[in-house]
C-alpha atoms as a PDB file:
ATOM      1  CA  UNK A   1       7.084  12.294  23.917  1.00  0.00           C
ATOM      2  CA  UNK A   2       3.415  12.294  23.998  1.00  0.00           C
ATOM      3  CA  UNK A   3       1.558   9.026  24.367  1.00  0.00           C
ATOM      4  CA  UNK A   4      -1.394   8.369  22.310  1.00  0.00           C
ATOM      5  CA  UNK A   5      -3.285   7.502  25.225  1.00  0.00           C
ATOM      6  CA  UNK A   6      -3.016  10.771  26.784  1.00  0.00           C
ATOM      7  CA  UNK A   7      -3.401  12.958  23.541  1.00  0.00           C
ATOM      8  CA  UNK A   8      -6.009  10.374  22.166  1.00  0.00           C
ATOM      9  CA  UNK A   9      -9.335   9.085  23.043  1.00  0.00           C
ATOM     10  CA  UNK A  10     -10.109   5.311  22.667  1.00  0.00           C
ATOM     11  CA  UNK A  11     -12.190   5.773  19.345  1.00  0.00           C
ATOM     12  CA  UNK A  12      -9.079   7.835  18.104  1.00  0.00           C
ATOM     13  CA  UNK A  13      -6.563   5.192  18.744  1.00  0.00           C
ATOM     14  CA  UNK A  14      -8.640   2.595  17.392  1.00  0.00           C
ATOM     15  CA  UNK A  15      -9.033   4.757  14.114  1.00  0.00           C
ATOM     16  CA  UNK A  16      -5.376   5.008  14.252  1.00  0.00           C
ATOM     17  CA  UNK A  17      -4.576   1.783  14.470  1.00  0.00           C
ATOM     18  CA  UNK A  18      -6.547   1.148  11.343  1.00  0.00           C
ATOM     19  CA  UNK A  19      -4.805   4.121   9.477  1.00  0.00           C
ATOM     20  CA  UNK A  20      -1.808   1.781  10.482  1.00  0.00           C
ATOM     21  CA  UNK A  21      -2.545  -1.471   9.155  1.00  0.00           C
ATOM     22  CA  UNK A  22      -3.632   0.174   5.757  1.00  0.00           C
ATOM     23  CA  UNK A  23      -0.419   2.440   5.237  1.00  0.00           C
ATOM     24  CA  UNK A  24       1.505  -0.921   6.758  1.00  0.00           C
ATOM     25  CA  UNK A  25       0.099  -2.566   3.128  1.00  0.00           C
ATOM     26  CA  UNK A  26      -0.127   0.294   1.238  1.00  0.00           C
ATOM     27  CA  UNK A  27      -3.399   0.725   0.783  1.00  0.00           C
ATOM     28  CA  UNK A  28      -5.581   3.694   1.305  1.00  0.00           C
ATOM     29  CA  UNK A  29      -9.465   3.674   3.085  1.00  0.00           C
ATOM     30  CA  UNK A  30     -12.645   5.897   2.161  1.00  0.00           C
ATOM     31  CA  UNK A  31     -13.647   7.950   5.240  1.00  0.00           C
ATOM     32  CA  UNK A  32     -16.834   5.515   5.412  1.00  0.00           C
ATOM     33  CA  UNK A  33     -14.212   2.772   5.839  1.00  0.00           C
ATOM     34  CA  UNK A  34     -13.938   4.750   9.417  1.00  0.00           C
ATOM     35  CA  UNK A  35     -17.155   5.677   9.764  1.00  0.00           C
ATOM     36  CA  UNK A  36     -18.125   6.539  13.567  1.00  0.00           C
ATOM     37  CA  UNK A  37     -21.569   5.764  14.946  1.00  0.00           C
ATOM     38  CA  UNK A  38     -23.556   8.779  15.640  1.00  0.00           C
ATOM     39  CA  UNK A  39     -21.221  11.110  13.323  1.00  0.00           C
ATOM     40  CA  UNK A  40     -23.489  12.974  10.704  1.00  0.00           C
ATOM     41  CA  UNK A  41     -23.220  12.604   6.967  1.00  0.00           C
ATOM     42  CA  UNK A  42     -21.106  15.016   6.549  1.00  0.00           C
ATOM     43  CA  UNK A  43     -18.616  12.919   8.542  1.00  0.00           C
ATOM     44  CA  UNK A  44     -17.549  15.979  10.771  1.00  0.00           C
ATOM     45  CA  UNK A  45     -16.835  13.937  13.984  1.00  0.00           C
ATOM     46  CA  UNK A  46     -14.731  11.794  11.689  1.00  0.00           C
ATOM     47  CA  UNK A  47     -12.575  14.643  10.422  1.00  0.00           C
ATOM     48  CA  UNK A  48     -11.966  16.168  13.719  1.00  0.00           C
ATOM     49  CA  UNK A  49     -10.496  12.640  15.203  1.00  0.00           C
ATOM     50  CA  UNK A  50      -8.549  12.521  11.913  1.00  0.00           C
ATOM     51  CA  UNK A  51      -7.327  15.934  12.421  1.00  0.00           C
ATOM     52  CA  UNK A  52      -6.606  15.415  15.739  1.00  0.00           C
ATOM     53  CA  UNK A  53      -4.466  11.879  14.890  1.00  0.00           C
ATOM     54  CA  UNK A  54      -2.616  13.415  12.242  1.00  0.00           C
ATOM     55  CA  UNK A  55      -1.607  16.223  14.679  1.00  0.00           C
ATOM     56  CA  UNK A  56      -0.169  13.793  16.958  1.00  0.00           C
ATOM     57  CA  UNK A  57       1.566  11.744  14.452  1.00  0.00           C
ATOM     58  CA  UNK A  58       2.945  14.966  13.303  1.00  0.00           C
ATOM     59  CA  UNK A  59       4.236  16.574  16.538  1.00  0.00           C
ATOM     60  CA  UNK A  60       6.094  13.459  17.697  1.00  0.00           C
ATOM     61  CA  UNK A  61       7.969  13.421  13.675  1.00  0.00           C
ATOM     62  CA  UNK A  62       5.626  11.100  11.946  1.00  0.00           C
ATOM     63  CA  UNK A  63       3.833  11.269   8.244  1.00  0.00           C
ATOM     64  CA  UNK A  64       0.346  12.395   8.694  1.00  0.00           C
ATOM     65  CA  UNK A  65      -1.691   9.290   9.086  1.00  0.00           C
ATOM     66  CA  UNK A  66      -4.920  10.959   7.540  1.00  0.00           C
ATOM     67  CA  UNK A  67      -3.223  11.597   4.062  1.00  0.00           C
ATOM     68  CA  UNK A  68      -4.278   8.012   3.368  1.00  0.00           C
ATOM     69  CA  UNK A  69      -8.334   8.549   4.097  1.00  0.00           C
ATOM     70  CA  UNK A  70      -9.881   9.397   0.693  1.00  0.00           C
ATOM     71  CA  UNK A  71     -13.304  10.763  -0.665  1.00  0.00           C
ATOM     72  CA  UNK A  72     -15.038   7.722  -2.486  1.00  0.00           C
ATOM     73  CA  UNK A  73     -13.830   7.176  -6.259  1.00  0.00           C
ATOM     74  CA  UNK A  74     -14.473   4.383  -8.424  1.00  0.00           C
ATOM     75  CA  UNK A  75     -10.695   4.344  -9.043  1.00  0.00           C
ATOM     76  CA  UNK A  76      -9.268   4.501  -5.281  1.00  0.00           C
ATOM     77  CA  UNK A  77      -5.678   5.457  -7.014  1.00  0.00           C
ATOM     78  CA  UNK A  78      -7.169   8.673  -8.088  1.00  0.00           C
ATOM     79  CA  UNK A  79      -9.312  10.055  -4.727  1.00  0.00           C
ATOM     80  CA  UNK A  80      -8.793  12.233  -2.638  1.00  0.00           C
ATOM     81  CA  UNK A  81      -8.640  13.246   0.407  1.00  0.00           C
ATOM     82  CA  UNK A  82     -11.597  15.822   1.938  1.00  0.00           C
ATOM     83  CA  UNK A  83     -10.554  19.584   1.907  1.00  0.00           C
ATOM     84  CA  UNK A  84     -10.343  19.596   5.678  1.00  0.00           C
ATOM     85  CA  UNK A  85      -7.033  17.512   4.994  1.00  0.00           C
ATOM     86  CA  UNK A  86      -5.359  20.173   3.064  1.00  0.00           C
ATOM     87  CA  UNK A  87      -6.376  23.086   5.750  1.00  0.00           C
ATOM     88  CA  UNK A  88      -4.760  21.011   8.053  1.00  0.00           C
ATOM     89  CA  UNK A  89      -1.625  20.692   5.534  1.00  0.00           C
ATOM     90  CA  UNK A  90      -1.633  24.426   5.236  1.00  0.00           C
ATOM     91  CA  UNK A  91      -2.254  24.832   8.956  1.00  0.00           C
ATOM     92  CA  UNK A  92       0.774  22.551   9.250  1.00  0.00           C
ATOM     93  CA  UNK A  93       2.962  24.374   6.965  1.00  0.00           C
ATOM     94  CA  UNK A  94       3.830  21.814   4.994  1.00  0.00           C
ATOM     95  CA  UNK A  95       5.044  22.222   1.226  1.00  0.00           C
ATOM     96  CA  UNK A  96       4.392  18.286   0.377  1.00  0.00           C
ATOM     97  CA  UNK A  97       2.512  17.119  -2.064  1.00  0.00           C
ATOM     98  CA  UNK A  98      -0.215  14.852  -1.474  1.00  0.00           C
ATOM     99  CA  UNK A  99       1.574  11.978  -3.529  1.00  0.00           C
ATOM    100  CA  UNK A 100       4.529  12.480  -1.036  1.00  0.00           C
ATOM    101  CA  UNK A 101       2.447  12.790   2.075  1.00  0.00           C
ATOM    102  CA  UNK A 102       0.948   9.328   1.184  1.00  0.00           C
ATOM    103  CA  UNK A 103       4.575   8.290   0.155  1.00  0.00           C
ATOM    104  CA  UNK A 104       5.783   8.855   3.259  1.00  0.00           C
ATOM    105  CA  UNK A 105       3.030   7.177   5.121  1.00  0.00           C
ATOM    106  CA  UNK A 106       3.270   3.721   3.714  1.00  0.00           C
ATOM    107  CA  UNK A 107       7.165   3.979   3.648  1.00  0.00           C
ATOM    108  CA  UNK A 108       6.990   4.527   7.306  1.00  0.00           C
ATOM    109  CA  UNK A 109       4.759   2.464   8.491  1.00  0.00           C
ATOM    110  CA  UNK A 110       5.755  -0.676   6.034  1.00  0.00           C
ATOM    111  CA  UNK A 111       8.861  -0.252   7.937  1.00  0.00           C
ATOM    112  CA  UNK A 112       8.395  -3.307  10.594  1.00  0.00           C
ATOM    113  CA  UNK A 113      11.015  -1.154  13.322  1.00  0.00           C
ATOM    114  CA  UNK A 114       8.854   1.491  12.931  1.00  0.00           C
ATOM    115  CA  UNK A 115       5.427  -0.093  12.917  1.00  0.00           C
ATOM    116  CA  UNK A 116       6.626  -2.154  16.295  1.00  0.00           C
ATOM    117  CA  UNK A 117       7.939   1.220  17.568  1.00  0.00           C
ATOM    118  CA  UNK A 118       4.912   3.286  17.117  1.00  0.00           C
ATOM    119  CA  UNK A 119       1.849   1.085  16.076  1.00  0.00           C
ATOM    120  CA  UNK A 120       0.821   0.435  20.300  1.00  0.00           C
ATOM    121  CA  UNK A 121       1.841   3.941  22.141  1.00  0.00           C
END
C-alpha cells in the first residue's frame, strides 16, 4: 500500500486530514473551507489536490474523500459538489450516487478503527 506521504504533498495531506475530521462528524465543507493561498478563484489548484486525494483514497479501497467538498448553498444539505467531482466519478467508473458516495464517507471515517487506521498514513 501506498503511503500518503509518498503519493501526497504536505498541503494535500493537510487538506486530507481536514476532509477527515468533517466526514469523522458528518459534516460536509465548501471548497473555500479549503481554500489554498495563491490558488485562483476558480479554485483550480484546489480541485487538482482534491482530485489527486480522492484518487489515493480510492486506489488503496477507501470512499472518495472529496464527495464531501461542496459548492456554496445557503442550505449545505442541498450543495453540491463542483463538476470536476463527477468527471472524476466517471473517470473512476463508479455507478454511485452522490448521496451514497457521501454515505460511505462519513460511515467510514466515523468508524474510530478506521479513522485510527487511516487518518495519519
Amino acid at each position: 500500500m501506498e503511503t500518503a506521504k509518498k503519493a501526497l504533498t504536505d498541503e494535500a495531506i493537510a487538506i486530507r486530514q481536514k476532509l477527515i475530521e468533517a466526514a469523522a462528524k458528518g459534516n460536509k465543507l465548501f471548497y473555500s473551507d479549503l481554500a489554498i493561498a495563491g490558488d485562483d478563484r476558480h479554485m483550480n489548484k484546489l480541485s487538482i489536490v482534491l482530485s489527486k486525494i480522492s484518487r489515493y483514497e480510492w486506489k488503496n479501497g477507501r470512499p472518495l474523500l472529496s464527495s464531501i467538498v461542496v459548492n456554496k448553498e445557503d442550505d449545505k444539505s442541498k450543495a453540491l459538489p463542483g463538476a470536476g467531482f463527477f468527471i472524476l466519478c466517471a473517470d473512476l467508473r463508479t455507478n454511485d450516487t452522490l448521496d451514497e458516495l457521501q454515505s460511505a464517507c462519513f460511515s467510514f471515517w466515523k468508524d474510530e478503527k478506521n479513522k485510527g487506521k487511516y487518518k495519519l498514513i
